[in-house]
PDB file of N, CA and C in Angstrom:
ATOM      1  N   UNK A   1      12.463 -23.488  12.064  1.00  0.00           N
ATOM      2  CA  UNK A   1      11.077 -23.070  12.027  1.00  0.00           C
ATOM      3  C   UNK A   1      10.942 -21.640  11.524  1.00  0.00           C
ATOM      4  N   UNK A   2      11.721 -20.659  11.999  1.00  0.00           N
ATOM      5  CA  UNK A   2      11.849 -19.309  11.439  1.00  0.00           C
ATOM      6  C   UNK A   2      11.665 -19.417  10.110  1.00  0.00           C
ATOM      7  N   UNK A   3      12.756 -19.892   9.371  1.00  0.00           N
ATOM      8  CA  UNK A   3      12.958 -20.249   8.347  1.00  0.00           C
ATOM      9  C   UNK A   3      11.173 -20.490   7.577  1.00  0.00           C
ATOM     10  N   UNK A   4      10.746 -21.403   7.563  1.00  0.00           N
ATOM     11  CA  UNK A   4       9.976 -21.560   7.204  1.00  0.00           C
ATOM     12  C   UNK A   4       8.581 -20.406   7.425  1.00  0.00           C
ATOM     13  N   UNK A   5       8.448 -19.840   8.482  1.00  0.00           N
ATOM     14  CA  UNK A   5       7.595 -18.763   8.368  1.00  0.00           C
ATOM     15  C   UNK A   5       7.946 -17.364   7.632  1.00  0.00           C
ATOM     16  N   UNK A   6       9.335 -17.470   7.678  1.00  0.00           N
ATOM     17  CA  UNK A   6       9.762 -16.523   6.797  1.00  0.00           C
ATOM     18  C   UNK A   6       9.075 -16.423   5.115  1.00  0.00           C
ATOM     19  N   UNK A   7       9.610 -18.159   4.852  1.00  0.00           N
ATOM     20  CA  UNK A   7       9.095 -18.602   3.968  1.00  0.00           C
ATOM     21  C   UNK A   7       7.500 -18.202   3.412  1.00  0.00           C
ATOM     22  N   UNK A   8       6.843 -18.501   4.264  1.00  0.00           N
ATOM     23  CA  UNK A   8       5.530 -18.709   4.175  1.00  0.00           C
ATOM     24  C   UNK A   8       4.795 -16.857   3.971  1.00  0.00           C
ATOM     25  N   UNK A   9       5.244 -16.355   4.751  1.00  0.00           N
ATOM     26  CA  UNK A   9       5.698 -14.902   4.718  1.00  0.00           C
ATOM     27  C   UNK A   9       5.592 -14.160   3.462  1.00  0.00           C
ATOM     28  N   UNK A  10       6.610 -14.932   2.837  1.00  0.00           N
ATOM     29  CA  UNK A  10       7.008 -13.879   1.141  1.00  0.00           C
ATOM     30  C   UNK A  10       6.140 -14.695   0.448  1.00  0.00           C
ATOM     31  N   UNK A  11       5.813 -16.059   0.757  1.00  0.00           N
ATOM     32  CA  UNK A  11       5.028 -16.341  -0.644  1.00  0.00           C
ATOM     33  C   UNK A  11       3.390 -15.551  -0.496  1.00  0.00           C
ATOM     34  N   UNK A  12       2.938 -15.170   1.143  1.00  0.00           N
ATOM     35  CA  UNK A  12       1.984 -14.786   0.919  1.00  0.00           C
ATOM     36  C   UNK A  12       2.064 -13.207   0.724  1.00  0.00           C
ATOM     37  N   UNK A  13       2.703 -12.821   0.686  1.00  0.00           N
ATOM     38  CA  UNK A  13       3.185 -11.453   0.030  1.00  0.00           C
ATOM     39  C   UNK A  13       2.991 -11.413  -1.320  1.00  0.00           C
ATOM     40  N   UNK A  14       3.962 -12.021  -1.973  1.00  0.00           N
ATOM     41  CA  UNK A  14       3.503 -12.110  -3.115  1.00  0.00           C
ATOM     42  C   UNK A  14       2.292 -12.569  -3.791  1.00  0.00           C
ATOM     43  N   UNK A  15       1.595 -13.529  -3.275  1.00  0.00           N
ATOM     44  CA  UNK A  15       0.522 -13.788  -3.408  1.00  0.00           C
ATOM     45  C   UNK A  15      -0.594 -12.257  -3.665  1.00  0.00           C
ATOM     46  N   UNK A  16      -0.563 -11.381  -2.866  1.00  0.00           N
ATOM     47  CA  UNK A  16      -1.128 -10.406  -2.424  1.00  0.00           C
ATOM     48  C   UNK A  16      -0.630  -9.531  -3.344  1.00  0.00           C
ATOM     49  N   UNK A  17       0.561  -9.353  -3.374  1.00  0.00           N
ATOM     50  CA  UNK A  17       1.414  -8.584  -4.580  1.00  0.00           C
ATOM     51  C   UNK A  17       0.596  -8.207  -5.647  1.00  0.00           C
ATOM     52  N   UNK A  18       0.531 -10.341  -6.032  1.00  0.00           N
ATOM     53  CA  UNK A  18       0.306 -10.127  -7.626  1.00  0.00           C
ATOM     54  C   UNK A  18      -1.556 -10.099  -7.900  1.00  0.00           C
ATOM     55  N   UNK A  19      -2.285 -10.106  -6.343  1.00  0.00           N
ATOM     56  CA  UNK A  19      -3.124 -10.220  -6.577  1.00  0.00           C
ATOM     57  C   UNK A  19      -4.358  -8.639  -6.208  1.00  0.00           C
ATOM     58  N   UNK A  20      -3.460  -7.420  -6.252  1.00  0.00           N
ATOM     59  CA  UNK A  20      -3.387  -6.392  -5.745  1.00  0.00           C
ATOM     60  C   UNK A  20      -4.259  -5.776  -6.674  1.00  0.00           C
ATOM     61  N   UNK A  21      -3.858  -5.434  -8.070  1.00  0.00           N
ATOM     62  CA  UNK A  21      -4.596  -4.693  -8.634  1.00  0.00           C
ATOM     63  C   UNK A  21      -6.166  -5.307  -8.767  1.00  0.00           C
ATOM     64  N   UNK A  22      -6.215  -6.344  -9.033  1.00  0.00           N
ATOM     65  CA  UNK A  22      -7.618  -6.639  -9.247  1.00  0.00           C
ATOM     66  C   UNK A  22      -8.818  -6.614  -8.092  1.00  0.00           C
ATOM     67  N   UNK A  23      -8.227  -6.951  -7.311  1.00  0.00           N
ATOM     68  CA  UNK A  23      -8.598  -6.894  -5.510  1.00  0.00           C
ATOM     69  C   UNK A  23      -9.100  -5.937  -5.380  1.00  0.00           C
ATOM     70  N   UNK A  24      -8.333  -4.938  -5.850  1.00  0.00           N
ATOM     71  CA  UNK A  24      -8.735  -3.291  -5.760  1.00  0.00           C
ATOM     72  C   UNK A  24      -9.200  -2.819  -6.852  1.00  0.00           C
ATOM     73  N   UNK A  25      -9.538  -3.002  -7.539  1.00  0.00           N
ATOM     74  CA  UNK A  25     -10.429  -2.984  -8.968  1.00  0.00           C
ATOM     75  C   UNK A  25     -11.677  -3.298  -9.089  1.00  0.00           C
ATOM     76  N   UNK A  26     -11.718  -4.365  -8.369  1.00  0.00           N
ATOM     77  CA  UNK A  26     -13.435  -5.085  -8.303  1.00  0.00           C
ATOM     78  C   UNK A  26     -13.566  -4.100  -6.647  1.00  0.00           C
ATOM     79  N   UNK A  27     -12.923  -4.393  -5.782  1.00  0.00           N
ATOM     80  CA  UNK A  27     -13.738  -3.653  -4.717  1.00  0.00           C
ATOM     81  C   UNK A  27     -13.963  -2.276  -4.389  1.00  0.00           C
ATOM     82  N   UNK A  28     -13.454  -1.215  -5.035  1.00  0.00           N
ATOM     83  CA  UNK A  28     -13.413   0.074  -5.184  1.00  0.00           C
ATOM     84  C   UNK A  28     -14.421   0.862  -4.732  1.00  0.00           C
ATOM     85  N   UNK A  29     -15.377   0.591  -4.944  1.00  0.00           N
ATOM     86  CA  UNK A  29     -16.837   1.261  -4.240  1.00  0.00           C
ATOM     87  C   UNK A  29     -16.887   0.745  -3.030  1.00  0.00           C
ATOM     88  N   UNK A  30     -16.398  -0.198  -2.912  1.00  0.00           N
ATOM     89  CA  UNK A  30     -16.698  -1.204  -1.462  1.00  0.00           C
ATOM     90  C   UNK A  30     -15.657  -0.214  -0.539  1.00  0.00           C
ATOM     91  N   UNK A  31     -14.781   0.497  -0.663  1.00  0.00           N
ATOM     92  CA  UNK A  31     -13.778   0.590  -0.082  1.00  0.00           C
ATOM     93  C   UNK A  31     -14.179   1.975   0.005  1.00  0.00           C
ATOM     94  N   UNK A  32     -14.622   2.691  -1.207  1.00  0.00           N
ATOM     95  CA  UNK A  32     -15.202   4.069  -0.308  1.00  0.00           C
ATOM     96  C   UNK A  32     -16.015   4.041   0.625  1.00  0.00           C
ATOM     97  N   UNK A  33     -17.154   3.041   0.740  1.00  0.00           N
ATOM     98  CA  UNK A  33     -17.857   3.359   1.475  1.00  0.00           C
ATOM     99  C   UNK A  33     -17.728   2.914   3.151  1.00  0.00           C
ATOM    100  N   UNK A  34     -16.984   2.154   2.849  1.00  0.00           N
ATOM    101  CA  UNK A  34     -16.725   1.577   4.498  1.00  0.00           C
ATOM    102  C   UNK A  34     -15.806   2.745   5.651  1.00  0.00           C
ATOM    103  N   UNK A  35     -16.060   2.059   6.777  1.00  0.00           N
ATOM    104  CA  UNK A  35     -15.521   3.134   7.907  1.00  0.00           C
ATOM    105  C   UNK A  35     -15.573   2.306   9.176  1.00  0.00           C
ATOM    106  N   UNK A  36     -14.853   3.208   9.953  1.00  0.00           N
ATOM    107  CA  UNK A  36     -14.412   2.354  11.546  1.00  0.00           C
ATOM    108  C   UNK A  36     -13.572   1.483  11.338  1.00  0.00           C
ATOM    109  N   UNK A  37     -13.585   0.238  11.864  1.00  0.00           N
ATOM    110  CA  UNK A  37     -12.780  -0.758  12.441  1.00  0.00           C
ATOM    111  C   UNK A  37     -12.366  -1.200  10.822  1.00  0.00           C
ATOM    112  N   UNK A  38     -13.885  -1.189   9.808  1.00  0.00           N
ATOM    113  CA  UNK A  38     -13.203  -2.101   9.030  1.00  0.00           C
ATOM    114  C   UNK A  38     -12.911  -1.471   7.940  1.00  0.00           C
ATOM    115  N   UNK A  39     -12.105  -0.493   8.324  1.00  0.00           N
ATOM    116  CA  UNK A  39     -11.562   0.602   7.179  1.00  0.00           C
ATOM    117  C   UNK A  39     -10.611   0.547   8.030  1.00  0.00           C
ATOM    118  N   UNK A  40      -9.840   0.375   9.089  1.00  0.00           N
ATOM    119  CA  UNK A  40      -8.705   0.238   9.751  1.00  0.00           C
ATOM    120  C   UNK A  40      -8.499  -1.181   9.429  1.00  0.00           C
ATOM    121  N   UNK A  41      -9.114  -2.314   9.269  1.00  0.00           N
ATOM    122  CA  UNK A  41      -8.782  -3.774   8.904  1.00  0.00           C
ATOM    123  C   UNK A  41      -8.118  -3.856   7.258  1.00  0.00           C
ATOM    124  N   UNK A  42      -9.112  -2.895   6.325  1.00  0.00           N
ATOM    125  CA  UNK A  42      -8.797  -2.973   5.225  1.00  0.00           C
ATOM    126  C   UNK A  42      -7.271  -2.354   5.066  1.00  0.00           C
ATOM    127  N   UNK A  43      -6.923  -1.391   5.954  1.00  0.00           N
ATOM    128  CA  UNK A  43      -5.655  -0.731   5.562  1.00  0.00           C
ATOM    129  C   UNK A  43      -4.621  -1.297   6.062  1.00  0.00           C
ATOM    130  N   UNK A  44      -4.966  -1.938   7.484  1.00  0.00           N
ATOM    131  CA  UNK A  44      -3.645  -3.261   7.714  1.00  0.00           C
ATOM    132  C   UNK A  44      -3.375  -4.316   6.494  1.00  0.00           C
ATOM    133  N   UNK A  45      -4.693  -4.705   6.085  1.00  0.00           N
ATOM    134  CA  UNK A  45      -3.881  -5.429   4.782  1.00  0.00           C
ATOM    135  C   UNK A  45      -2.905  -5.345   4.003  1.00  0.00           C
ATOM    136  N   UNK A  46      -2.936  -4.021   3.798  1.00  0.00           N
ATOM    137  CA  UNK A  46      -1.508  -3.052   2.755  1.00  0.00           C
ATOM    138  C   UNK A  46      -0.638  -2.678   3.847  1.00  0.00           C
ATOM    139  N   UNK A  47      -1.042  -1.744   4.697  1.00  0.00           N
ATOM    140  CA  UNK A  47       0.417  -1.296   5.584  1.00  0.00           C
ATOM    141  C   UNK A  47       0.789  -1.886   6.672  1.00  0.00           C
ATOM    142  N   UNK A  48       2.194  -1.966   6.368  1.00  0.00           N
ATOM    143  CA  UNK A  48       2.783  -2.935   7.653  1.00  0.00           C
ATOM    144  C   UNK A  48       2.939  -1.864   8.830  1.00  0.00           C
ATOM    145  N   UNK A  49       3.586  -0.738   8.750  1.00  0.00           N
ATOM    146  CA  UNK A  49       4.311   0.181   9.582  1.00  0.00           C
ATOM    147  C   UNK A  49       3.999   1.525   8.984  1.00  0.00           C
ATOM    148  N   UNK A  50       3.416   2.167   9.847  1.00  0.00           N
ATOM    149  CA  UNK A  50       3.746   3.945   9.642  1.00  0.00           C
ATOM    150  C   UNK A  50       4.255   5.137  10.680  1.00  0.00           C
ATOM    151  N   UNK A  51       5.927   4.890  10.480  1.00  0.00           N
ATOM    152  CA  UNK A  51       6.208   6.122  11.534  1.00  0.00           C
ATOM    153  C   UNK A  51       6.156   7.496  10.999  1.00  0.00           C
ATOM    154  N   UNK A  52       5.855   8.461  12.543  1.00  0.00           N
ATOM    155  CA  UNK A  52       5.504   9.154  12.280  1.00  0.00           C
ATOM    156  C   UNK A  52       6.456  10.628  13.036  1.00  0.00           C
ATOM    157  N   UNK A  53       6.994  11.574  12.234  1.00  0.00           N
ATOM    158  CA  UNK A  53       8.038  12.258  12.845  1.00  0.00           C
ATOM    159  C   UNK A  53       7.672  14.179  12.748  1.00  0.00           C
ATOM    160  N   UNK A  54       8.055  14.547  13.512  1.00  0.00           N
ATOM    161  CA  UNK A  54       7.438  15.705  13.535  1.00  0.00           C
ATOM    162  C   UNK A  54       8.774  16.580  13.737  1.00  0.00           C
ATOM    163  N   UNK A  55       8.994  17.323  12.482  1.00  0.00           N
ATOM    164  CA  UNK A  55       9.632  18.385  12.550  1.00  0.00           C
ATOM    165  C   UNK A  55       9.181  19.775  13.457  1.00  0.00           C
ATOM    166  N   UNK A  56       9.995  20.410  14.881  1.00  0.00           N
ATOM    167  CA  UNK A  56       9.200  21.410  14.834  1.00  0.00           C
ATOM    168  C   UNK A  56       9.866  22.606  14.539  1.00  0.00           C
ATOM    169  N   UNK A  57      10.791  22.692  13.659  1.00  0.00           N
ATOM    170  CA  UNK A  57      11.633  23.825  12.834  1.00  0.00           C
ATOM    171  C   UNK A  57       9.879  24.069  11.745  1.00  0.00           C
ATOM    172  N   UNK A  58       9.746  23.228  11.289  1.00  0.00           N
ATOM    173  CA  UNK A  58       9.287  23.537   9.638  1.00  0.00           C
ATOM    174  C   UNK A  58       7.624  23.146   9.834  1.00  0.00           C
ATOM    175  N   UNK A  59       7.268  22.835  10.986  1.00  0.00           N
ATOM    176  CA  UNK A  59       6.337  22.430  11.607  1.00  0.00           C
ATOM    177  C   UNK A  59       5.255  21.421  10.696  1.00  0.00           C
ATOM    178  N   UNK A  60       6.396  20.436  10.700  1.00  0.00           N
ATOM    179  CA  UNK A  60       5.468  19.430   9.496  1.00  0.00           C
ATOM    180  C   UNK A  60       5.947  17.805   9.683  1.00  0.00           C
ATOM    181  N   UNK A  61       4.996  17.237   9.770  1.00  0.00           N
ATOM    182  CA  UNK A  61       4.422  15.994   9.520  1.00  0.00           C
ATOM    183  C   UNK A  61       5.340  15.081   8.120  1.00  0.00           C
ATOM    184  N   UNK A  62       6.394  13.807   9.260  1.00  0.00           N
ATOM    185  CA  UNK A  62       7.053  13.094   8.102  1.00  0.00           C
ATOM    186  C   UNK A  62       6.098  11.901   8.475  1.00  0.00           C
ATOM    187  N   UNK A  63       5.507  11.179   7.283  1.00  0.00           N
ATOM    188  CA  UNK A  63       5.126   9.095   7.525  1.00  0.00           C
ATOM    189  C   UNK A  63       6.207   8.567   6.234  1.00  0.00           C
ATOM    190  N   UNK A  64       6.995   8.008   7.889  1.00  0.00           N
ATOM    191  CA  UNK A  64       7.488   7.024   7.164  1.00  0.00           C
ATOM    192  C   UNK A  64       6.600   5.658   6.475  1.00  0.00           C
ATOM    193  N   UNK A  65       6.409   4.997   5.378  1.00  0.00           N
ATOM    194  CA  UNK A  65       5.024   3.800   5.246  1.00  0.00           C
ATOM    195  C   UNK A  65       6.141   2.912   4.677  1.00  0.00           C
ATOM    196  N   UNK A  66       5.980   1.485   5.226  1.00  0.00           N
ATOM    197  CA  UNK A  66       6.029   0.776   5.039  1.00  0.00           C
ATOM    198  C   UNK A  66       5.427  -0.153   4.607  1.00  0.00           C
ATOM    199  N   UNK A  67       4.988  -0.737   3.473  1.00  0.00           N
ATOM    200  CA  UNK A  67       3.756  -1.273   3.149  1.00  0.00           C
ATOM    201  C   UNK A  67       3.522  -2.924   2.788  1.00  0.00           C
ATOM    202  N   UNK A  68       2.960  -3.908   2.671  1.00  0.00           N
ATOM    203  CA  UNK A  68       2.969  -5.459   2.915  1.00  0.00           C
ATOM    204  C   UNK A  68       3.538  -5.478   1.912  1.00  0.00           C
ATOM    205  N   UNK A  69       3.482  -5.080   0.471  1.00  0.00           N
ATOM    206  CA  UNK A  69       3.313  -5.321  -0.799  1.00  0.00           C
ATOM    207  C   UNK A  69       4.130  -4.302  -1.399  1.00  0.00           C
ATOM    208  N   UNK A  70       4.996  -4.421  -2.552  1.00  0.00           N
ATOM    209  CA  UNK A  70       6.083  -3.431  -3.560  1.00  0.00           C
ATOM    210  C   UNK A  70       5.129  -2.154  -4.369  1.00  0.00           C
ATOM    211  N   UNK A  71       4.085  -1.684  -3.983  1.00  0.00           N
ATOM    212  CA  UNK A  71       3.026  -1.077  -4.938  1.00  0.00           C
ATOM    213  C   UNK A  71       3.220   0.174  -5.158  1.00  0.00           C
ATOM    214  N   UNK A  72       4.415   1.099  -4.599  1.00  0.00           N
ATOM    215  CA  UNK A  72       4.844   2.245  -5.002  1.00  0.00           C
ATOM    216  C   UNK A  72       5.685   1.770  -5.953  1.00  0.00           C
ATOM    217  N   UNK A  73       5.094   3.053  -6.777  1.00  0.00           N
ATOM    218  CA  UNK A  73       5.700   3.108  -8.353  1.00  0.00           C
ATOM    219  C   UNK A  73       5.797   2.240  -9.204  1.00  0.00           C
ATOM    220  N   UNK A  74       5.168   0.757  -8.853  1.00  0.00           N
ATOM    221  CA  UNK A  74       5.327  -0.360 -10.026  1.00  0.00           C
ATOM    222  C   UNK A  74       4.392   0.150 -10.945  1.00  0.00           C
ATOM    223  N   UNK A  75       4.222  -0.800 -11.686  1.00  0.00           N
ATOM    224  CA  UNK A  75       3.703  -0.064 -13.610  1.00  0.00           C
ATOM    225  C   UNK A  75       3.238  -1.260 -13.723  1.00  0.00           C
ATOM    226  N   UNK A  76       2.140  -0.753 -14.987  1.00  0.00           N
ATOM    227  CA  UNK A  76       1.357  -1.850 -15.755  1.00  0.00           C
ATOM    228  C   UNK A  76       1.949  -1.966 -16.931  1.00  0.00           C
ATOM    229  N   UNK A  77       2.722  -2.886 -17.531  1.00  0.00           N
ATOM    230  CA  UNK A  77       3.329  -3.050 -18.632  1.00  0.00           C
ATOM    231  C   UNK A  77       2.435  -3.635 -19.665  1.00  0.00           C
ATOM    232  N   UNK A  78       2.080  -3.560 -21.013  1.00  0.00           N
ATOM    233  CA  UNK A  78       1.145  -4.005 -21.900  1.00  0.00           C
ATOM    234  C   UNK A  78       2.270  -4.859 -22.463  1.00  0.00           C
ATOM    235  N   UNK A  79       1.401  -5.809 -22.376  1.00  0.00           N
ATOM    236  CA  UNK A  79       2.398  -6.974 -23.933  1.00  0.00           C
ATOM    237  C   UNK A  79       2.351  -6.232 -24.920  1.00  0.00           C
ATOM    238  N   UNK A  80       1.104  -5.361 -25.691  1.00  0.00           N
ATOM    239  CA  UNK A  80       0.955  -5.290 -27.214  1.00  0.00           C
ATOM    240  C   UNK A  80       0.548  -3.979 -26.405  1.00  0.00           C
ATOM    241  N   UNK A  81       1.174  -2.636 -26.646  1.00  0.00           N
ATOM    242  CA  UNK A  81       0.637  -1.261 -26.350  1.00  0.00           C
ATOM    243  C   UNK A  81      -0.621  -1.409 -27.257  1.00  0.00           C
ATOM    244  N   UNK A  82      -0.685  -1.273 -28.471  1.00  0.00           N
ATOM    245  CA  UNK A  82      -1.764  -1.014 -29.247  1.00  0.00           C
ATOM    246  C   UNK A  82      -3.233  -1.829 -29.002  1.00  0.00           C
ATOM    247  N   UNK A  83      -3.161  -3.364 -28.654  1.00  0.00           N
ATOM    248  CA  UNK A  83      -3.865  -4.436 -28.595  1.00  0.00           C
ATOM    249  C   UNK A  83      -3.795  -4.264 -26.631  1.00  0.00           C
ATOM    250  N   UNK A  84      -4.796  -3.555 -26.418  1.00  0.00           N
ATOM    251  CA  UNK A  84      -4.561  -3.890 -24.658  1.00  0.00           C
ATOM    252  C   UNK A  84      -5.402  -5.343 -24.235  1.00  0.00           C
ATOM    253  N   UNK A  85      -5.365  -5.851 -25.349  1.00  0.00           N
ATOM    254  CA  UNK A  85      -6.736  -7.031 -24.539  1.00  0.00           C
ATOM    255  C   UNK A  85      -5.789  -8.537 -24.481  1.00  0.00           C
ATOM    256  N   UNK A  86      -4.266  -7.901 -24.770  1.00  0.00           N
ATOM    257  CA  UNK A  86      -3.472  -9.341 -25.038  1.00  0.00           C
ATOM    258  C   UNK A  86      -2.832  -9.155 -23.335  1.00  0.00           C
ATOM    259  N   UNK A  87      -3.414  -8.356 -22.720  1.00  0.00           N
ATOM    260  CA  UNK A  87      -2.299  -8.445 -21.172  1.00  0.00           C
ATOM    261  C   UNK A  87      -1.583  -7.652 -21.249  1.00  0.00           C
ATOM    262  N   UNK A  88      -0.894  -7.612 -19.893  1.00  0.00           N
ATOM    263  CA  UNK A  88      -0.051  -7.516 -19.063  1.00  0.00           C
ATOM    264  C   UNK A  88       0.857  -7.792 -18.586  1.00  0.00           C
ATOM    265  N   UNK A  89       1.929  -6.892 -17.504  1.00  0.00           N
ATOM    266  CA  UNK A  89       2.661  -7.533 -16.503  1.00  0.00           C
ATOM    267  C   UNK A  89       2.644  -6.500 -15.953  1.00  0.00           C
ATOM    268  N   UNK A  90       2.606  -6.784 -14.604  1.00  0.00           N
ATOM    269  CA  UNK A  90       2.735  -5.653 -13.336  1.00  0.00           C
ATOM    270  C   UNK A  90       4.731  -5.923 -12.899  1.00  0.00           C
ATOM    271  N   UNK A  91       5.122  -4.511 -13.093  1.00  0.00           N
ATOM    272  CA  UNK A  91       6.421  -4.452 -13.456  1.00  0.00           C
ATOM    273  C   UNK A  91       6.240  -4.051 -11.376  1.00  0.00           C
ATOM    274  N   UNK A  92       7.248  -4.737 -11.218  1.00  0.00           N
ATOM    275  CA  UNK A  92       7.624  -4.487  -9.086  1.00  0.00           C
ATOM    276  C   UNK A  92       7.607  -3.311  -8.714  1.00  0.00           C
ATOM    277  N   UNK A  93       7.560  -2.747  -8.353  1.00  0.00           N
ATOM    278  CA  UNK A  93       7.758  -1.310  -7.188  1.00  0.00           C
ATOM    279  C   UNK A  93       8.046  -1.587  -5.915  1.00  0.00           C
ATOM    280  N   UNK A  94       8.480  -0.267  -5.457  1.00  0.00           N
ATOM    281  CA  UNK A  94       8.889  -0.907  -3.319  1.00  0.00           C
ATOM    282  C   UNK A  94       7.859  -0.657  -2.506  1.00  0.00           C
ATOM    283  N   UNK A  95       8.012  -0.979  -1.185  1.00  0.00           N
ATOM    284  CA  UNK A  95       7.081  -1.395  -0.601  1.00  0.00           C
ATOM    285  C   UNK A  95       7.486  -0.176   0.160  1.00  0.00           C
ATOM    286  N   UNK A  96       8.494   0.683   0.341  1.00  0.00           N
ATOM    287  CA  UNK A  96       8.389   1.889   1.070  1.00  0.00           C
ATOM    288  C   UNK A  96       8.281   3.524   0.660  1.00  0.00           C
ATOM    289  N   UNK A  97       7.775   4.219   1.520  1.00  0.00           N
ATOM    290  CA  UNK A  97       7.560   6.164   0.872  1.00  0.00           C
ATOM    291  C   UNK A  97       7.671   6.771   2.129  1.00  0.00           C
ATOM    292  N   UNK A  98       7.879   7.682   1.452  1.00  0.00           N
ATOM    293  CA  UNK A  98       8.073   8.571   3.038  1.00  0.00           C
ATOM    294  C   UNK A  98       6.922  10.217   2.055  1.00  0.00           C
ATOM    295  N   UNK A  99       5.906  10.032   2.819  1.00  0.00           N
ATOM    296  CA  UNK A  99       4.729  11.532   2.939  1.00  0.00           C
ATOM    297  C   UNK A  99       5.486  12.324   3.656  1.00  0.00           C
ATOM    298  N   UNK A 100       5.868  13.870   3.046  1.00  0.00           N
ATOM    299  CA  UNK A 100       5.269  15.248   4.357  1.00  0.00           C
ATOM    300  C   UNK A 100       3.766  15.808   4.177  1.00  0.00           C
ATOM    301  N   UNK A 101       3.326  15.958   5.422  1.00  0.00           N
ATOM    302  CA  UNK A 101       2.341  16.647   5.456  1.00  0.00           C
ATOM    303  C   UNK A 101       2.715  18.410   5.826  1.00  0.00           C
ATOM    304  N   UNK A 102       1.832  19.212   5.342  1.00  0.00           N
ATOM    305  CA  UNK A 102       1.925  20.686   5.278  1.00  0.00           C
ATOM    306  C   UNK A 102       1.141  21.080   6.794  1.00  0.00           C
ATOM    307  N   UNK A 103       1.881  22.107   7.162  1.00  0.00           N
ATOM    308  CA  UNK A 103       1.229  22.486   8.423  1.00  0.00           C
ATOM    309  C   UNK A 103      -0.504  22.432   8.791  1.00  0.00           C
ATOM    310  N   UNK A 104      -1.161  22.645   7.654  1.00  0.00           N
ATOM    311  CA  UNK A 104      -2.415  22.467   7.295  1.00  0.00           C
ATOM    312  C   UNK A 104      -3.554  21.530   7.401  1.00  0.00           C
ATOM    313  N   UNK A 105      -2.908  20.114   7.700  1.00  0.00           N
ATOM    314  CA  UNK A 105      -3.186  19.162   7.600  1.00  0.00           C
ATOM    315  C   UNK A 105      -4.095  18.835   8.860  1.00  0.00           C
ATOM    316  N   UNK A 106      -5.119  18.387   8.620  1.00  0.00           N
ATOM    317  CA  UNK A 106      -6.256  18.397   9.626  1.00  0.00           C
ATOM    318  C   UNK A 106      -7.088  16.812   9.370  1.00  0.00           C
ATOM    319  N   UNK A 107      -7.206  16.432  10.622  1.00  0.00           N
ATOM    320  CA  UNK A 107      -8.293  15.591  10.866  1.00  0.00           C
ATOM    321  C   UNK A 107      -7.078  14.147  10.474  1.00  0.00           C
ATOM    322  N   UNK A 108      -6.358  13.918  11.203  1.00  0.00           N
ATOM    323  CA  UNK A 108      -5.275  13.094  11.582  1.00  0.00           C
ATOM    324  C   UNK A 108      -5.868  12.121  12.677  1.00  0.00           C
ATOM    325  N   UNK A 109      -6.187  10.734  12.431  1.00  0.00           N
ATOM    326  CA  UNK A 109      -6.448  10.294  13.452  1.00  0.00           C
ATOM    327  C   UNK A 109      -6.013   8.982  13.727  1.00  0.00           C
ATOM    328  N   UNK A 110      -5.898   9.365  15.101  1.00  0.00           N
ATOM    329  CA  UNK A 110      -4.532   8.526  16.055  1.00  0.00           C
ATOM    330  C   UNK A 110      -5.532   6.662  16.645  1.00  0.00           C
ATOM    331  N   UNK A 111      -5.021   5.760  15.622  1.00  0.00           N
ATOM    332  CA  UNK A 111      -6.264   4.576  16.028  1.00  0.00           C
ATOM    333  C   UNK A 111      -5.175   3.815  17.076  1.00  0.00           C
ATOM    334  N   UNK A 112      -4.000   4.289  17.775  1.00  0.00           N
ATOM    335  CA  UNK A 112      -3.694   3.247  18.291  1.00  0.00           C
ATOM    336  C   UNK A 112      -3.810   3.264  20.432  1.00  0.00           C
TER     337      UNK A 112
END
């Protein structure tokens, strides 16, 4: 049974993967404007995990992110550079980054 949710797992990952940029393309205004719960709903969609580590030598803020989807650093590859209207391919990226934040950093808020 694992097995199979595992399964079920990556295909809807990928699903999401490949269905990422446009998702976020058409909803873009939608996404500035929202707040509360469902601006915390929208961001579980993308992040799985964010730890969070606090240097206090250098007094700064590590997130570790872990994210549903490979969307750091993948690329939009053009079939035809010159002709952009022949497509695409969204070339993979990983699904993890690690942020520092600068001592500076204000208005951090703790939803859990």
């Amino acid at each position: 049974m694992i097995t199979y949710d595992n399964e079920l797992l990556i295909l809807e990952n990928d699903s999401l993967w490949i269905d990422w940029v446009n998702d976020y393309q058409d909803n873009i205004d939608r996404l500035e404007k929202i707040e509360g719960e469902d601006r915390i709903s929208e961001i579980k969609r993308y992040v799985e995990k964010i730890d969070v580590f606090f240097n206090p030598d250098t007094r700064k803020h590590r997130l570790d992110l872990k994210l549903r989807i490979p969307i750091v650093k993948d690329d939009l590859k053009w079939n035809n550079g010159s002709n952009k209207s022949k497509g695409y391919s969204v070339v993979q990226g990983t699904n993890q980054t690690v942020v520092e934040l600068d001592g500076h950093a204000r208005n951090i808020r703790n939803t859990g």
